[in-house]
N, C-alpha and C. Protein backbone atom coordinates (compact mmCIF):
# COMPACT_ATOMS: atom_id res chain seq x y z
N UNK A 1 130.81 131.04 138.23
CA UNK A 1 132.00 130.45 137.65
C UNK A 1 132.17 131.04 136.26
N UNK A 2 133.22 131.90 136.05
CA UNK A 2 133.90 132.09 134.76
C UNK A 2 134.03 130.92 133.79
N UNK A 3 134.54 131.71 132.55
CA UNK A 3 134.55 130.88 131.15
C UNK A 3 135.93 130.52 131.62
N UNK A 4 137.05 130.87 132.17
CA UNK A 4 138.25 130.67 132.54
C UNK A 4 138.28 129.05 133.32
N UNK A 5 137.79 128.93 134.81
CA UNK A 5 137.45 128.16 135.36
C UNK A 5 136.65 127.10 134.92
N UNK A 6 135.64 127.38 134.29
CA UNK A 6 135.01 126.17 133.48
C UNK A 6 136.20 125.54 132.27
N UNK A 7 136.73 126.50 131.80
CA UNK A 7 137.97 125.18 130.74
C UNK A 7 138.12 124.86 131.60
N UNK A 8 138.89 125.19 133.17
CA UNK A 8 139.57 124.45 134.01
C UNK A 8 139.05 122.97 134.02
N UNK A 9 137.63 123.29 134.28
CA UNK A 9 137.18 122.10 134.59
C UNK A 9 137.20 120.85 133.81
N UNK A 10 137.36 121.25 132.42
CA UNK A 10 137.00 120.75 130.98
C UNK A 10 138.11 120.28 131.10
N UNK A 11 139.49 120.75 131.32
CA UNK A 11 140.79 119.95 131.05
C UNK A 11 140.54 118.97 132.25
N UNK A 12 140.64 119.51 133.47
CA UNK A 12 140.41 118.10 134.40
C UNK A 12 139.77 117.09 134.13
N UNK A 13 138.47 117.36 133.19
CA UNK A 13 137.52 116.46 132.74
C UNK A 13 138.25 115.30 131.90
N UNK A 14 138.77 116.01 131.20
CA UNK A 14 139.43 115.37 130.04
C UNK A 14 140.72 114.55 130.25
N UNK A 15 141.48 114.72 131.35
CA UNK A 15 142.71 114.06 132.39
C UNK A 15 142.13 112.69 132.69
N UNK A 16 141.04 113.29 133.51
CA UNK A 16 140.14 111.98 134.52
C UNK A 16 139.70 111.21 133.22
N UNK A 17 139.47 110.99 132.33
CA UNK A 17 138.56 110.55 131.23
C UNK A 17 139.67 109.43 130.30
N UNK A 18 140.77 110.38 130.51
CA UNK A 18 142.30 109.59 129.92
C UNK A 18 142.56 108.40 130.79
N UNK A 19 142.26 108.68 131.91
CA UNK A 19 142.73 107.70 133.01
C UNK A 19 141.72 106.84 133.02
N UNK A 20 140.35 106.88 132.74
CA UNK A 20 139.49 106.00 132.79
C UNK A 20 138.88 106.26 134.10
N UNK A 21 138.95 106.97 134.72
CA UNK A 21 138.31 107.68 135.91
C UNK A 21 136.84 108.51 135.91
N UNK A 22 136.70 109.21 134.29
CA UNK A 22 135.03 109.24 134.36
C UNK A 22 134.34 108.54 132.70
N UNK A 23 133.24 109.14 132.68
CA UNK A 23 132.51 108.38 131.32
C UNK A 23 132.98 110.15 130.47
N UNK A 24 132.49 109.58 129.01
CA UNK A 24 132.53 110.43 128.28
C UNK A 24 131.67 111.22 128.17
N UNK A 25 131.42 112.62 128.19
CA UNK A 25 130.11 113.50 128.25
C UNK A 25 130.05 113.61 126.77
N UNK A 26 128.50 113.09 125.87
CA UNK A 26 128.44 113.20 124.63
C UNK A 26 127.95 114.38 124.62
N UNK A 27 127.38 114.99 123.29
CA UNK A 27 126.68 116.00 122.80
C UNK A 27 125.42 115.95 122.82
N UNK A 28 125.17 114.77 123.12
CA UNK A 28 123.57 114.68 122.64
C UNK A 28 123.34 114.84 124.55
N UNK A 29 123.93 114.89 125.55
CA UNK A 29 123.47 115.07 126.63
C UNK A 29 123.42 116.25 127.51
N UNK A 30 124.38 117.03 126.48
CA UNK A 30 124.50 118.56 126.82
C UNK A 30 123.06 119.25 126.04
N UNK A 31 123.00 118.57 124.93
CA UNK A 31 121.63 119.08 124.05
C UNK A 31 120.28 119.07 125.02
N UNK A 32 120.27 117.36 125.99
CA UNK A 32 118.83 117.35 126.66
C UNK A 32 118.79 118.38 127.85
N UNK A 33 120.25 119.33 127.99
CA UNK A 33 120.32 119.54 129.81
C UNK A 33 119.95 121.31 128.76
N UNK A 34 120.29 121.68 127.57
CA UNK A 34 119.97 122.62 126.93
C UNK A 34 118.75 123.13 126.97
N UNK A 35 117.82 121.88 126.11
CA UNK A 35 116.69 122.20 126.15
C UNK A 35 115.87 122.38 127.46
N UNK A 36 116.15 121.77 128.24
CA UNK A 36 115.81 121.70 130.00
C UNK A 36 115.93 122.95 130.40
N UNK A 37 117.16 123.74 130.11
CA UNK A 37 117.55 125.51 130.53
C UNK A 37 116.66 126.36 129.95
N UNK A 38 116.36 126.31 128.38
CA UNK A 38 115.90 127.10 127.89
C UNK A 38 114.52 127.58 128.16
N UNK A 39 113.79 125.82 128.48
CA UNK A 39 112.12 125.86 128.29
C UNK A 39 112.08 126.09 130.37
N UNK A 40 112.94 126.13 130.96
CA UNK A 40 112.76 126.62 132.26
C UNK A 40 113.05 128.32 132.03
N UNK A 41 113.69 128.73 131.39
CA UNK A 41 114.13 130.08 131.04
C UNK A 41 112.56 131.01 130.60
N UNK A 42 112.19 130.37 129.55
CA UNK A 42 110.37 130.55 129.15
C UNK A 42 109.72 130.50 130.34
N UNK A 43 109.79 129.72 131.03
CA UNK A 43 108.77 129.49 132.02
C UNK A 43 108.72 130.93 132.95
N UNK A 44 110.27 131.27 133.40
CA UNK A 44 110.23 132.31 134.41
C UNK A 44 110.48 133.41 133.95
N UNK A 45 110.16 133.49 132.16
CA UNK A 45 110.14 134.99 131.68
C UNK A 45 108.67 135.11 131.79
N UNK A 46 107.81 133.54 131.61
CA UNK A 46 105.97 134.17 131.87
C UNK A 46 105.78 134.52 133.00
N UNK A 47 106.34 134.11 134.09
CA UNK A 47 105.94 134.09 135.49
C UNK A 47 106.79 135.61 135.80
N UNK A 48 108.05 136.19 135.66
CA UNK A 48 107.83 137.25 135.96
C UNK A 48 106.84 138.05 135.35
N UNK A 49 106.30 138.10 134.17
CA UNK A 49 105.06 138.94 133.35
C UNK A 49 104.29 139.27 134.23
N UNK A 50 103.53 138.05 134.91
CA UNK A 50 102.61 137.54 135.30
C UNK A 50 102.72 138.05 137.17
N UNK A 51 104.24 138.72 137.45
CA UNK A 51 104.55 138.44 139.27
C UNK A 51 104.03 139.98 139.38
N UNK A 52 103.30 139.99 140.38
CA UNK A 52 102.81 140.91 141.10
C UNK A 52 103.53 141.65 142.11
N UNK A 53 104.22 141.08 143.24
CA UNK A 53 105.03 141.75 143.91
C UNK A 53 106.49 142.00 143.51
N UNK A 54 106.85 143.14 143.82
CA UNK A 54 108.22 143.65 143.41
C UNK A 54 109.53 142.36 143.65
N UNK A 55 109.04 141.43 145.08
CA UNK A 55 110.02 140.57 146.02
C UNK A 55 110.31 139.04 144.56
N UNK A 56 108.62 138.90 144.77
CA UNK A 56 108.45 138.06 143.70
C UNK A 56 109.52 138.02 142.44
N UNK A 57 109.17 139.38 141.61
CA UNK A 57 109.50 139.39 140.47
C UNK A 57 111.24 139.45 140.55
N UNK A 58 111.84 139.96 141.59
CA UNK A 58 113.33 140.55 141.65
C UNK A 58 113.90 138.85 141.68
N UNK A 59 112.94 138.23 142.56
CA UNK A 59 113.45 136.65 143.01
C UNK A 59 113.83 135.89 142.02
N UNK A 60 112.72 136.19 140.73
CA UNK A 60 112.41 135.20 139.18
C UNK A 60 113.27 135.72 138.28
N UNK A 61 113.60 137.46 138.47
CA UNK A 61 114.62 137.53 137.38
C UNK A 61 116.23 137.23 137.62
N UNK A 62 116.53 137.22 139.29
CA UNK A 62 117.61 136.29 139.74
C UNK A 62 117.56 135.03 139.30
N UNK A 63 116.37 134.27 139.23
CA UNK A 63 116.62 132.76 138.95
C UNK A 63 117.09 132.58 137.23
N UNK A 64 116.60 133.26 136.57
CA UNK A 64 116.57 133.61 134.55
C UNK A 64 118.19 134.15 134.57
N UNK A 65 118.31 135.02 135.56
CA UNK A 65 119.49 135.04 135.14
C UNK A 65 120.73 133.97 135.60
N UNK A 66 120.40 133.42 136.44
CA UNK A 66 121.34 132.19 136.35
C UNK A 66 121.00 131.27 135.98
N UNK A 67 120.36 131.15 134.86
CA UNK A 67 119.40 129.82 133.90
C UNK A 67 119.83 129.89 132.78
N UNK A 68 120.32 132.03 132.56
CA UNK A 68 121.11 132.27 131.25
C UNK A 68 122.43 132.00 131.35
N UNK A 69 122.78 132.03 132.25
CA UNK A 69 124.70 131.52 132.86
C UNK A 69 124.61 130.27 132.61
N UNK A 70 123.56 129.43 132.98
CA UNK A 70 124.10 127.69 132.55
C UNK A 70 123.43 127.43 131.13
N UNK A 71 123.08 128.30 130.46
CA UNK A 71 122.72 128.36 129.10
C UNK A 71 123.86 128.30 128.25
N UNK A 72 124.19 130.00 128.89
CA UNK A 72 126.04 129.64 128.04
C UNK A 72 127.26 129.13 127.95
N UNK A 73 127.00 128.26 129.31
CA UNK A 73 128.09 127.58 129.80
C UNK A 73 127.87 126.36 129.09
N UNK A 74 126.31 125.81 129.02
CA UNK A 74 126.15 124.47 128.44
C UNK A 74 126.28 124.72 127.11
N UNK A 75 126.07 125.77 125.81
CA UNK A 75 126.29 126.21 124.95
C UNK A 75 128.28 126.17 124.40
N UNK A 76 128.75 126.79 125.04
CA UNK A 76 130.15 126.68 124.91
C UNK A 76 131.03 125.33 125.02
N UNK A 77 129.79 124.20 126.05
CA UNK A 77 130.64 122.62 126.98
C UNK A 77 130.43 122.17 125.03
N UNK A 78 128.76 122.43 124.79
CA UNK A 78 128.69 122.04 123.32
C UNK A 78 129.46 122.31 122.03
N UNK A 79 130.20 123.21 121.89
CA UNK A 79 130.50 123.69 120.95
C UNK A 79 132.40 123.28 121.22
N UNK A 80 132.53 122.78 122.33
CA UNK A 80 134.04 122.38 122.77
C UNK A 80 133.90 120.57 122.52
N UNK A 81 132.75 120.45 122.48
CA UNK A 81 132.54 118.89 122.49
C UNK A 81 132.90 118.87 121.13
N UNK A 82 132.12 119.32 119.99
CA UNK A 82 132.22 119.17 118.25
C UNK A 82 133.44 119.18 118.01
């Protein structure tokens, strides 16, 4: 999902939210789902170090890299919240 599509989502968010249809997403909950990305991000930069087979390692740097996509996505939800 694009930075395009994610506003999408952000305005819908923000419609439904007018209407009383969802809760408010604070900052401080994008911060705990942050730190959650990052210190999983660490984890599978040791474990590729550490991966022995080629299958392994190709598998772990697919997973980091979509750990860095909801990094910057949760990074940007933050910085639209302020």
């Amino acid at each position: 999902m694009g930075l395009k599509k994610l506003a999408a989502k952000v305005i819908d968010y923000n419609e439904r939210l007018e209407n009383g249809q969802a809760s408010e997403i604070k900052p401080l909950h994008v911060e705990k789902v942050l730190e959650k990305l990052r210190s999983k991000s660490t984890e599978l930069e040791v474990e590729i170090a550490s991966a022995k087979s080629a299958d392994k390692k190709t598998r772990l740097e697919s997973k980091l890299q979509i750990a860095r996509t909801h990094i910057e996505r949760a990074e940007w939800l933050l910085k639209e919240l302020n």
